[in-house]
N, C-alpha and C. Protein backbone atom coordinates (compact mmCIF):
# COMPACT_ATOMS: atom_id res chain seq x y z
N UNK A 1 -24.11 85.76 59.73
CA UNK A 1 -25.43 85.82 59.14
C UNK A 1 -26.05 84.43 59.01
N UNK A 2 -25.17 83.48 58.88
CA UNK A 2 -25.52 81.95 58.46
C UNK A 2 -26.20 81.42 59.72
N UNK A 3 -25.41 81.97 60.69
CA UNK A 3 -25.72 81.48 61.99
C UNK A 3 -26.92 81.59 62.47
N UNK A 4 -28.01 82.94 62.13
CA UNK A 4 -29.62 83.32 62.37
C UNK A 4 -30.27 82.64 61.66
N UNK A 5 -31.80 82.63 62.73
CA UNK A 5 -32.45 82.07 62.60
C UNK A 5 -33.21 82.32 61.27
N UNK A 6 -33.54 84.25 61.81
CA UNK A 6 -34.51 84.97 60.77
C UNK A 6 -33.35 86.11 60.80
N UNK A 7 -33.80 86.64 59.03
CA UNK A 7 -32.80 88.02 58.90
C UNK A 7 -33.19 89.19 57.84
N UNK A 8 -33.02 89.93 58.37
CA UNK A 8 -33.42 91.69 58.10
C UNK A 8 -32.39 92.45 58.05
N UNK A 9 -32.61 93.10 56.53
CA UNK A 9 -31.49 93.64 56.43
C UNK A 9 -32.47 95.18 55.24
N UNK A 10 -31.33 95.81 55.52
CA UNK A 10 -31.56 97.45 55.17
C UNK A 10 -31.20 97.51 53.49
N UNK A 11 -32.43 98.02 52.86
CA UNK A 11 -32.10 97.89 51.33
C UNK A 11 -30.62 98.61 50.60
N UNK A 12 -30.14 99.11 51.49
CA UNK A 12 -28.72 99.16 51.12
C UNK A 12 -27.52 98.63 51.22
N UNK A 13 -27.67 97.07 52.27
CA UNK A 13 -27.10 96.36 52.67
C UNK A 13 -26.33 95.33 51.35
N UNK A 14 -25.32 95.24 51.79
CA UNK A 14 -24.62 94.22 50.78
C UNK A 14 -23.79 93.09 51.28
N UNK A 15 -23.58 91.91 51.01
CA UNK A 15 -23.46 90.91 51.80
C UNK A 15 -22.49 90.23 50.58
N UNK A 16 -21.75 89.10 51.39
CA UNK A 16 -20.43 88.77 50.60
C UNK A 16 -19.73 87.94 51.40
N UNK A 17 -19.19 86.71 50.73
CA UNK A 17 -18.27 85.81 51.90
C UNK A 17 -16.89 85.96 50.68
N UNK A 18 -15.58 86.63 51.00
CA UNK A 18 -14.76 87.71 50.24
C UNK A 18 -13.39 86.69 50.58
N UNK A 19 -13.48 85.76 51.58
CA UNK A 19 -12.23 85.09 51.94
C UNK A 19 -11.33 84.75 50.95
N UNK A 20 -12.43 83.66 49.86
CA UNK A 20 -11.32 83.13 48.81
C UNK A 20 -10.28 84.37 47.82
N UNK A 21 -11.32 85.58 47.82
CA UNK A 21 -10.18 86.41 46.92
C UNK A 21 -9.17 87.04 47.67
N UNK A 22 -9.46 86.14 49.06
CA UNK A 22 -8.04 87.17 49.76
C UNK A 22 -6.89 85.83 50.13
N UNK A 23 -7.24 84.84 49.60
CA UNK A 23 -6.31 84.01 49.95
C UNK A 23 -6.52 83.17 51.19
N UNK A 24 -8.01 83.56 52.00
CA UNK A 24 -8.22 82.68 53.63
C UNK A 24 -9.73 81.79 53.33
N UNK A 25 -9.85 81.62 54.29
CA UNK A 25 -10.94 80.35 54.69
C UNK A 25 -11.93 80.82 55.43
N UNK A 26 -13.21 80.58 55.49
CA UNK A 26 -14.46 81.47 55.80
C UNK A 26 -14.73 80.76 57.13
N UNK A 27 -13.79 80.86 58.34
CA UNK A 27 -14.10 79.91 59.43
C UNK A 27 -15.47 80.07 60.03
N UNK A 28 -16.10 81.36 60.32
CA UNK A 28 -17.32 81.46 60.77
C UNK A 28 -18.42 80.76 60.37
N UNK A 29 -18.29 78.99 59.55
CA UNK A 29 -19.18 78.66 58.91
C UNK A 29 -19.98 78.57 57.66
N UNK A 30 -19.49 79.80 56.90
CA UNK A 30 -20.19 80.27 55.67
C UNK A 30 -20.12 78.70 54.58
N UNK A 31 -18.66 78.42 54.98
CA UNK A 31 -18.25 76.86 53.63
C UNK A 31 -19.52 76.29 54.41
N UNK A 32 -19.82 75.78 55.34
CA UNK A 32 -20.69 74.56 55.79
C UNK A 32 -22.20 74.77 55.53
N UNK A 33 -22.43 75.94 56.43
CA UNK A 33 -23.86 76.37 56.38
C UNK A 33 -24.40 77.26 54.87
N UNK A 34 -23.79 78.32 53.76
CA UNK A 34 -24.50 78.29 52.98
C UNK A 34 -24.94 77.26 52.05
N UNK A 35 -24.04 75.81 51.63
CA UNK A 35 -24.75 75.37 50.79
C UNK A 35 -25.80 74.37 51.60
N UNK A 36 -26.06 74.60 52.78
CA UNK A 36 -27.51 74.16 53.51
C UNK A 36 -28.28 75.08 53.57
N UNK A 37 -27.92 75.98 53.35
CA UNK A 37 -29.34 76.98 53.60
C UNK A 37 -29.50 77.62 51.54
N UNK A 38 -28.77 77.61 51.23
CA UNK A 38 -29.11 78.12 49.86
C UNK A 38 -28.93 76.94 48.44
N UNK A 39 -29.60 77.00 47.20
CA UNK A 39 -29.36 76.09 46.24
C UNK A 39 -27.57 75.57 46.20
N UNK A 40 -27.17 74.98 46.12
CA UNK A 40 -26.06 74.49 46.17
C UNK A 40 -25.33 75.35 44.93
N UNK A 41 -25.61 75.96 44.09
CA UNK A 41 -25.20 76.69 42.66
C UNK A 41 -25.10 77.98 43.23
N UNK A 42 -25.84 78.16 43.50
CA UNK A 42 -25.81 79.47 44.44
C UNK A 42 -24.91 79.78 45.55
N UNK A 43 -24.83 78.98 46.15
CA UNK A 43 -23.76 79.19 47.58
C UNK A 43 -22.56 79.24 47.32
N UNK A 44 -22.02 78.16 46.24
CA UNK A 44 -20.98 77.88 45.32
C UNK A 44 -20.39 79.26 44.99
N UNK A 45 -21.90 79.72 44.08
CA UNK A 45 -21.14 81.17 43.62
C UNK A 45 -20.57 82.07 44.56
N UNK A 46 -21.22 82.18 45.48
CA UNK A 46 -20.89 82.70 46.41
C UNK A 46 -19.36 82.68 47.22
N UNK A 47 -19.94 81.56 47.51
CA UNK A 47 -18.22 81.56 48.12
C UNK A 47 -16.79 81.12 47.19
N UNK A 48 -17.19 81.10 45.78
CA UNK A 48 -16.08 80.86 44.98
C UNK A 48 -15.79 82.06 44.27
N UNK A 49 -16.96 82.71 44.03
CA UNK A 49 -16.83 83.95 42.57
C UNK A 49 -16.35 85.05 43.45
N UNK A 50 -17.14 85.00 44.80
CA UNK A 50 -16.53 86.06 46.20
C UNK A 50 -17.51 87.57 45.56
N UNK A 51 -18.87 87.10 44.84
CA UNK A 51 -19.84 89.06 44.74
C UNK A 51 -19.99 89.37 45.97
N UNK A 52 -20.65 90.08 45.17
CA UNK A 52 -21.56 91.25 46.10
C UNK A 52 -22.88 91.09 46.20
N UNK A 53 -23.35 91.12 47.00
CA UNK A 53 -24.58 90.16 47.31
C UNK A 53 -25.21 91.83 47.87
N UNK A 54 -26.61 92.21 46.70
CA UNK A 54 -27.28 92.92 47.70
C UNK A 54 -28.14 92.47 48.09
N UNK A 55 -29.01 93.11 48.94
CA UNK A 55 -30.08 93.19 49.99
C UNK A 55 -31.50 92.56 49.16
N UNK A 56 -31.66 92.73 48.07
CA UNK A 56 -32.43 92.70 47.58
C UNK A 56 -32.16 90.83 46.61
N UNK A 57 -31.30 90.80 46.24
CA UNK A 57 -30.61 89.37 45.94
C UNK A 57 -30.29 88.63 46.68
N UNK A 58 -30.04 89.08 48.01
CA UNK A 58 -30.18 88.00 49.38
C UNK A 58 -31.68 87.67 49.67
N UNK A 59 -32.66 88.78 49.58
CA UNK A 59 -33.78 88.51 49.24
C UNK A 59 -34.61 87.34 48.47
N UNK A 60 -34.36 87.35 47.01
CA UNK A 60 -34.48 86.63 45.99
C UNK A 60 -34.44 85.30 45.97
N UNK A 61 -33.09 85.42 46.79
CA UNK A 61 -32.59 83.76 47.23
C UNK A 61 -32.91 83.18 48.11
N UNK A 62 -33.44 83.98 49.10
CA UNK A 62 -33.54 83.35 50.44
C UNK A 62 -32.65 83.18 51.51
N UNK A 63 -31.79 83.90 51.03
CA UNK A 63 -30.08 84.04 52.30
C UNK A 63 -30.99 85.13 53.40
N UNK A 64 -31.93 86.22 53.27
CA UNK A 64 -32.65 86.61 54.25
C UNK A 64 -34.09 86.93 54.31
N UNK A 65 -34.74 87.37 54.82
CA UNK A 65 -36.39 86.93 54.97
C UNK A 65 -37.18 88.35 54.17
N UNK A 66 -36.25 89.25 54.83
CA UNK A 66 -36.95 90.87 54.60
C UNK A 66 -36.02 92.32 54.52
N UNK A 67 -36.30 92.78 53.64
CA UNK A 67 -35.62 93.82 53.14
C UNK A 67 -36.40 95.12 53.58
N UNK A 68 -35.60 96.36 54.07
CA UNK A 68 -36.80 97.47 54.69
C UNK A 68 -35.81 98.88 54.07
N UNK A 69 -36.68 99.11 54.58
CA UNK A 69 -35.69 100.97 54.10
C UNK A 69 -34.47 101.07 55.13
N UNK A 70 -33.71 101.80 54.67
CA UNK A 70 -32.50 102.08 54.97
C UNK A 70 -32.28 103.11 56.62
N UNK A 71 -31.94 102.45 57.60
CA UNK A 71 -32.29 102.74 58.92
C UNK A 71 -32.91 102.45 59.54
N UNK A 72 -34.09 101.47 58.77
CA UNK A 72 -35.41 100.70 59.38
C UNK A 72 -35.29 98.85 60.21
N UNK A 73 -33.62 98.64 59.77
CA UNK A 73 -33.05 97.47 59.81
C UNK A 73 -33.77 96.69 61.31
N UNK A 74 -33.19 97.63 62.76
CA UNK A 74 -33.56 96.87 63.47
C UNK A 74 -35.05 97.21 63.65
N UNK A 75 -35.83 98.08 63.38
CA UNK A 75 -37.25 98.27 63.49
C UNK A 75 -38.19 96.72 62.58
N UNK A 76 -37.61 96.90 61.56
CA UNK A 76 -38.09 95.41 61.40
C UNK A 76 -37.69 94.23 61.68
N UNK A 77 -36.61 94.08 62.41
CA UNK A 77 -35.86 93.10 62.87
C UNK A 77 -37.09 92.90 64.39
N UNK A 78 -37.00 93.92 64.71
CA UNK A 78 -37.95 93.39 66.24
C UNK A 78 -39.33 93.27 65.76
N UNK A 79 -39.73 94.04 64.43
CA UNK A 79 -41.21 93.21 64.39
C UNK A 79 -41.23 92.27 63.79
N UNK A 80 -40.41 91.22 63.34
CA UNK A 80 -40.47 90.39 63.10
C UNK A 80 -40.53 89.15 64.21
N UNK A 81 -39.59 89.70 65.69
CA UNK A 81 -39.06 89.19 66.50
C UNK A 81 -40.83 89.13 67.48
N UNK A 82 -41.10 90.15 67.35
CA UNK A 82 -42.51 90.98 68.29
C UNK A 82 -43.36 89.32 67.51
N UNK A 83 -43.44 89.11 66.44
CA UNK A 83 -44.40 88.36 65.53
C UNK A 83 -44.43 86.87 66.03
N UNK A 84 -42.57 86.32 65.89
CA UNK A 84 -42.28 85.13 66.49
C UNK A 84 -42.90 84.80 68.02
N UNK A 85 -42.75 85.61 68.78
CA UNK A 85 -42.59 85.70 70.02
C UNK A 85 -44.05 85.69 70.31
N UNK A 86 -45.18 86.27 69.72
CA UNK A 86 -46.60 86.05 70.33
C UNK A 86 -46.85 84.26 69.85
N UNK A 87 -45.95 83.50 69.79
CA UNK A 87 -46.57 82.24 69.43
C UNK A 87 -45.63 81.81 70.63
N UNK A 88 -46.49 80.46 70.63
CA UNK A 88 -46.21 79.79 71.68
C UNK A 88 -44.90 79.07 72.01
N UNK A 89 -44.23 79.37 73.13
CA UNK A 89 -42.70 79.21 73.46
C UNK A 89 -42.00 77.95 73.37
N UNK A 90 -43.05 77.31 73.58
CA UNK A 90 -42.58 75.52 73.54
C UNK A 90 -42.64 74.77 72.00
N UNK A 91 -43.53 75.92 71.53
CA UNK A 91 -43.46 75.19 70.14
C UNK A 91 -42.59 75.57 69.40
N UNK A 92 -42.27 77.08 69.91
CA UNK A 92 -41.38 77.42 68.83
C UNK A 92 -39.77 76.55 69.28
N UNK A 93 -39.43 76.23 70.47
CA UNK A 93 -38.19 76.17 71.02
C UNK A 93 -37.90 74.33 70.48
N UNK A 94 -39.05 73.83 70.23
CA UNK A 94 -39.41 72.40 69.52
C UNK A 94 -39.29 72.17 68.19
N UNK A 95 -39.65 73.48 67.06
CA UNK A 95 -39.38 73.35 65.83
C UNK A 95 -37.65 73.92 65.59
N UNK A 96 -37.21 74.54 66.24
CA UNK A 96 -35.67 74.63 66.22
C UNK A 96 -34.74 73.63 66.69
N UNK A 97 -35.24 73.17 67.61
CA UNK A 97 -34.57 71.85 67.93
C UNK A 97 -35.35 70.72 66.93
N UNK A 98 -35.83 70.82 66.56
CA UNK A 98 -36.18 69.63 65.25
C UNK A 98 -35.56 69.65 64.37
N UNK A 99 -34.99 71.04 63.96
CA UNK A 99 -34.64 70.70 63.06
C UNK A 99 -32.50 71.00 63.42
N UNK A 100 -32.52 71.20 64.03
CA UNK A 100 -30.95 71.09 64.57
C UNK A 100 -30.59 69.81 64.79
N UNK A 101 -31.59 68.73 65.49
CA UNK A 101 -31.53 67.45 65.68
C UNK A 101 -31.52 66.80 64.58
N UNK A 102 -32.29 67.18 63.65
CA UNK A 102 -32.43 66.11 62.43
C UNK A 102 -31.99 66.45 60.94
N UNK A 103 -30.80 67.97 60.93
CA UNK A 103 -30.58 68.24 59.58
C UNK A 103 -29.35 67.55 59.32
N UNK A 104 -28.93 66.39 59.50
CA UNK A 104 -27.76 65.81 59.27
C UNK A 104 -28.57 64.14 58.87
N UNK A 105 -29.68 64.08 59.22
CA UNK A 105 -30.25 62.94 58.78
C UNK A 105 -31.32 62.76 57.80
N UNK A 106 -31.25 61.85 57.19
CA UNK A 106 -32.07 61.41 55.96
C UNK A 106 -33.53 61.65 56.52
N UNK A 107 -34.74 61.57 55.45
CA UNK A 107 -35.87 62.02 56.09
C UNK A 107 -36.59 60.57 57.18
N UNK A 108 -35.89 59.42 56.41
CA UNK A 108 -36.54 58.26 57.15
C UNK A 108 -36.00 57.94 58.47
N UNK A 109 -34.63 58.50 58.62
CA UNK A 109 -34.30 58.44 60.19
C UNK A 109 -34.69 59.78 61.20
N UNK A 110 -35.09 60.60 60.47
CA UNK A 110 -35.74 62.25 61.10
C UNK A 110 -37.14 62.21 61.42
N UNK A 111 -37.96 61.83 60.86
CA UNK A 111 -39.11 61.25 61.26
C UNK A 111 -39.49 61.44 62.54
N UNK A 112 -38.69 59.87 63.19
CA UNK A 112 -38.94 59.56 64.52
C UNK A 112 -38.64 60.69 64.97
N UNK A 113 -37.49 60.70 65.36
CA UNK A 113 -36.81 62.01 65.77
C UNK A 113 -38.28 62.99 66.49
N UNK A 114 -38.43 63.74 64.72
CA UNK A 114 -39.22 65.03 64.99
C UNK A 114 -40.92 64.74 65.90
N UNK A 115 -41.16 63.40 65.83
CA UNK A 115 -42.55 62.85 66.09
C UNK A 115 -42.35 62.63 67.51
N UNK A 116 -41.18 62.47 67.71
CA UNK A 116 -41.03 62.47 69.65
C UNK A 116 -40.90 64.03 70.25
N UNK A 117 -40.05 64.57 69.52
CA UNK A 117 -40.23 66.02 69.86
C UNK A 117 -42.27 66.53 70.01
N UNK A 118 -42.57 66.43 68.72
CA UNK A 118 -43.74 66.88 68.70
C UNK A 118 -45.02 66.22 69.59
N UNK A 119 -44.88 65.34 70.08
CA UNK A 119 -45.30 64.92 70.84
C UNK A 119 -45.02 65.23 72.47
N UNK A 120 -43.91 65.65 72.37
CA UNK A 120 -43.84 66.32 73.69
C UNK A 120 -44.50 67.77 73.61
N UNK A 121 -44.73 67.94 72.63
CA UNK A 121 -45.12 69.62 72.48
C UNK A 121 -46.90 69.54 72.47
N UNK A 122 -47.59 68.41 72.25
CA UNK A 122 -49.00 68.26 71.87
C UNK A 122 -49.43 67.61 73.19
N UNK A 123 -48.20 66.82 74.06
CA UNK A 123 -48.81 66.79 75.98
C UNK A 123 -48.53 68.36 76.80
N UNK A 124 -48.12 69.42 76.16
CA UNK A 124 -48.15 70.43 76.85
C UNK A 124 -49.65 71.35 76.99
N UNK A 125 -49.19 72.21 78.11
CA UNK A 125 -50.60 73.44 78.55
C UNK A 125 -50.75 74.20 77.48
N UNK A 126 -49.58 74.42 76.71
CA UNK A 126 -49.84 75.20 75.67
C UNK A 126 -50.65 74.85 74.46
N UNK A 127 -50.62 73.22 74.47
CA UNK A 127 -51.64 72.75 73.22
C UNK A 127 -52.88 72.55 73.57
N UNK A 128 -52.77 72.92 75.07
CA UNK A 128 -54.19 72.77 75.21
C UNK A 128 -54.68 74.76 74.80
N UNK A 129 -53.52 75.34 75.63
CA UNK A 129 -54.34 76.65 75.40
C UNK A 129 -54.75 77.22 74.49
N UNK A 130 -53.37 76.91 72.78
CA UNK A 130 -53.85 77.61 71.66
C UNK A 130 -55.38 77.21 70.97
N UNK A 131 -55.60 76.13 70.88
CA UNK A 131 -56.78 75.48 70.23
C UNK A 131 -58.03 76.23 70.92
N UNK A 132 -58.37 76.08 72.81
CA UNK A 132 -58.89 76.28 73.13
C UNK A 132 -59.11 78.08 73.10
N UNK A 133 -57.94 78.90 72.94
CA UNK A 133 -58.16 80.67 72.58
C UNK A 133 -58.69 80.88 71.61
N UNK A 134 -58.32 79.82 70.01
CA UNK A 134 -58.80 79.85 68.88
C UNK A 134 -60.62 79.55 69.18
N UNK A 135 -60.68 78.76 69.41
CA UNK A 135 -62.50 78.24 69.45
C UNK A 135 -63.27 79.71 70.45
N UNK A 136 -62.21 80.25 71.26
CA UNK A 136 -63.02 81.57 72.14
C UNK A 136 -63.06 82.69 71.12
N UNK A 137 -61.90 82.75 70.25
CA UNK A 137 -61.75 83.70 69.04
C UNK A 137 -60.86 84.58 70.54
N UNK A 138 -59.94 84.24 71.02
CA UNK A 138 -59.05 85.24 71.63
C UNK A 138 -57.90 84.99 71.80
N UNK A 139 -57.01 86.01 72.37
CA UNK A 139 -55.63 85.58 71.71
C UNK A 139 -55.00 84.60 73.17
N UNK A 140 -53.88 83.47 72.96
CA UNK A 140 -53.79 82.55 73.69
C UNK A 140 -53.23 83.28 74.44
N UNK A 141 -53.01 82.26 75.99
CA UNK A 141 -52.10 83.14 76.92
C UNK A 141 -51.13 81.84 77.27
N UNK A 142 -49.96 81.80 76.40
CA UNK A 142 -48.67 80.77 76.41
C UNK A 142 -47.69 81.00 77.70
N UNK A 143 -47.59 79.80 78.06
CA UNK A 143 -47.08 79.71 79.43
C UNK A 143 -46.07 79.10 79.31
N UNK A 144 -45.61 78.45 78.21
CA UNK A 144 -44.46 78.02 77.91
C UNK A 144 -44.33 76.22 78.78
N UNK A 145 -45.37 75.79 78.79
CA UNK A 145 -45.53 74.76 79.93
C UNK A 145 -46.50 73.42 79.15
């Protein structure tokens, strides 16, 4: 779960990193990546107290984006995906690598970093196309270029 980008889960869903009460080690990442993605008190609890995490408290926290009715999981999973995906390919494939590149560094050495990325993304066709669909009032046509 740590590993996604974006996440949708079914209001009956319950979530839990259960290792420590069994005596093992959460190799899939959970020790590293929740206390980066969640309050550090929080992740803690998590992987020390070993709950039960529902759908709706993964919610709360921000461990996932959207909660739906029960069977609706991947239906909102792809419209969420349908949502990402009408934006433009280079930008989006630029803000993930920005921040994969630069979450291990302080903000004053990330900077540069992200300002060279983005700059490669503002000499593309695509920055020319979105601006220019917006001023037509129509929707862009991203070429990924």
């Amino acid at each position: 779960l740590q590993g996604t980008d974006l996440r949708v889960a079914a209001e009956s869903a319950v979530f839990g990193v259960w290792e420590a009460r069994r005596g093992l080690f959460p190799l899939g990442g959970s020790a590293i990546r929740l206390p980066r993605q969640l309050p550090y008190a929080l992740a803690m609890e998590i992987l020390l107290a070993c709950p039960a995490v529902s759908a709706q408290r993964a919610l709360d926290i921000g461990l996932i984006n959207r909660v739906v009715a029960d069977g609706q999981a991947l239906a909102g999973a792809l419209e969420l995906a349908t949502t990402v995906a009408a934006n433009a390919p280079i930008s989006l494939k630029a803000i993930l690598r920005a921040w994969r590149e630069t979450e291990h560094l302080s903000d004053a050495d990330a900077m540069p970093v992200q300002d060279t990325i983005g700059w490669e993304v503002f000499a593309s066709e695509d920055a020319q196309e979105g601006p220019r669909a917006f001023a037509e009032k129509r929707t862009p046509n991203f070429t990924g270029r």
